[in-house]
Protein backbone atom coordinates (compact mmCIF):
# COMPACT_ATOMS: atom_id res chain seq x y z
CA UNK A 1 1.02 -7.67 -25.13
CA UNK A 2 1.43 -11.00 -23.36
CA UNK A 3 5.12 -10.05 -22.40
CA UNK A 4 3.51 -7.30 -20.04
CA UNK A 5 0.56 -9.05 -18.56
CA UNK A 6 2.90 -11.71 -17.44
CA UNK A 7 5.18 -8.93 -15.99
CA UNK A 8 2.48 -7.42 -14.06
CA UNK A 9 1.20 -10.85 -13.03
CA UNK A 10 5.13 -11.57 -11.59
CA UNK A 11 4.74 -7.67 -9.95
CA UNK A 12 1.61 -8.57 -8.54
CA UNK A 13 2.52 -11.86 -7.28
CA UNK A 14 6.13 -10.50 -5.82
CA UNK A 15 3.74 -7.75 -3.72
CA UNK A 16 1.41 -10.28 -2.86
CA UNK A 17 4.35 -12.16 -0.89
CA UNK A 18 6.25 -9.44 0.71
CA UNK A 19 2.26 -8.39 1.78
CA UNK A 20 1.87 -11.92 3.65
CA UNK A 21 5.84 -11.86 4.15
CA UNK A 22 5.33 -7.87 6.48
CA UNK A 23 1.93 -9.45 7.98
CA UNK A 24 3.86 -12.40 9.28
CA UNK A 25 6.26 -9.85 10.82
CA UNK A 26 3.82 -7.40 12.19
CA UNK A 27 1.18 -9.92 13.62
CA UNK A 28 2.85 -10.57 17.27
CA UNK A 29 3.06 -7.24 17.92
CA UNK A 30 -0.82 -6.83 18.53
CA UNK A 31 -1.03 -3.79 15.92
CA UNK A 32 -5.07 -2.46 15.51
CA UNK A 33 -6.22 -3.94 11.83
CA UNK A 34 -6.00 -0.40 10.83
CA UNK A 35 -2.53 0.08 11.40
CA UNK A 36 -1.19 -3.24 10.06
CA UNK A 37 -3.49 -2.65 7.02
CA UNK A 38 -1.70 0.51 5.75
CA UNK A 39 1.55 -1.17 6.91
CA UNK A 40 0.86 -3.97 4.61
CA UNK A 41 -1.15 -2.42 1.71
CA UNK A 42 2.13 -0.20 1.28
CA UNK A 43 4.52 -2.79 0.90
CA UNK A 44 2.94 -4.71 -1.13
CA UNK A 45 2.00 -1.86 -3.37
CA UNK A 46 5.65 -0.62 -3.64
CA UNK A 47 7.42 -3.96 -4.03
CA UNK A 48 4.89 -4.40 -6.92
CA UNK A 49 5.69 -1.26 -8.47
CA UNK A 50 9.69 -1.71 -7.98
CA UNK A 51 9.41 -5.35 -9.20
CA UNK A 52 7.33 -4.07 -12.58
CA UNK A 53 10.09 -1.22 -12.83
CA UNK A 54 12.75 -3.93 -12.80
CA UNK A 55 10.83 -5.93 -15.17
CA UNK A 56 10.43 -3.58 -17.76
CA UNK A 57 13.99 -2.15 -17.95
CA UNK A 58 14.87 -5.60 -19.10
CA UNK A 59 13.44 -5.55 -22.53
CA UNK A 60 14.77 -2.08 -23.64
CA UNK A 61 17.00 -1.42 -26.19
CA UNK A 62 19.79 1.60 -26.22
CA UNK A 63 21.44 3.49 -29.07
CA UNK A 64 24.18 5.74 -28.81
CA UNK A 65 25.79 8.21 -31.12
CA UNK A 66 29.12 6.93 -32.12
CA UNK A 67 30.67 10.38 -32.53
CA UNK A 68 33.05 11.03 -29.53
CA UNK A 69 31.20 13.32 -26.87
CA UNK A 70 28.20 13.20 -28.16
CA UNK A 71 25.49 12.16 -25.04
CA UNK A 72 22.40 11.43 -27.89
CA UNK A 73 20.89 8.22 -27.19
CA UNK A 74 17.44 6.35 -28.42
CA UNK A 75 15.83 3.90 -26.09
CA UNK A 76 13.43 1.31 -27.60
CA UNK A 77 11.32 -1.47 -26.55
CA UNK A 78 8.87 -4.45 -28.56
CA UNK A 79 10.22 -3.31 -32.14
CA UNK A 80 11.20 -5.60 -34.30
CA UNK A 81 14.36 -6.42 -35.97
CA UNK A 82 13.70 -3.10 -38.82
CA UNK A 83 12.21 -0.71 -36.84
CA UNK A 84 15.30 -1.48 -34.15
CA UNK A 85 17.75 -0.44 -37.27
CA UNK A 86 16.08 2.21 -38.42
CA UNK A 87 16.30 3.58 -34.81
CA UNK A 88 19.99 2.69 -34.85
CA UNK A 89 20.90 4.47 -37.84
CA UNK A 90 18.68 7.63 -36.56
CA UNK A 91 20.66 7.56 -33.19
CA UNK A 92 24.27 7.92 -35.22
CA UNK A 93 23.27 9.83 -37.87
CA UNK A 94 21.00 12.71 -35.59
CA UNK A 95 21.83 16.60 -36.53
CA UNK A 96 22.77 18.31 -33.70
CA UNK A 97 25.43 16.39 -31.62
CA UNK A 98 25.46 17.36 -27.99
CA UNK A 99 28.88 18.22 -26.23
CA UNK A 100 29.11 16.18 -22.64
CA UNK A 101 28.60 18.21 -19.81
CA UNK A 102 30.72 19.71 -17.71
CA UNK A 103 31.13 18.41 -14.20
């Protein structure tokens, strides 16, 4: 649980700065406050939400099938050393193997 608050601490602090960073850039322009409000409140929400997207695809985990063709995979995340090879062993030993698809 401390892993993610000090992701979303890093997301909120990376939106914080590109907030200041697009006020900087918008304030010799002579926008009205309402204008350069939505301007900034939107960058700073989506770089926080990219950077916490980022962030969080670190961490994960993938298992494949090891039979040829086969496109079954298991993504995990904060499991620990069992639980990841339990998951592993489910992933190449699932039922129904899936043929790859056809382009």
């Amino acid at each position: 649980m401390t892993a993610r608050r000090i992701r979303i601490a890093i997301a909120l602090c990376a939106g914080a700065g590109m907030a200041v960073a697009m006020w900087a850039r918008l304030r010799p322009y002579g926008l009205p406050w309402s204008l350069a409000l939505s301007c900034v409140v939107a960058v700073s929400g989506t770089s926080s939400a990219a950077t916490l997207h980022l962030a969080e695809l670190l961490p994960i985990t993938t298992h494949r099938c090891t039979e040829p063709g086969c496109r079954f995979l298991v993504r995990v995340t904060g499991v620990d050393a069992v639980e990841n090879r339990r998951w592993q062993e489910a992933a190449t030993a699932h039922p129904g193997h899936q043929p790859p698809r056809a382009l």
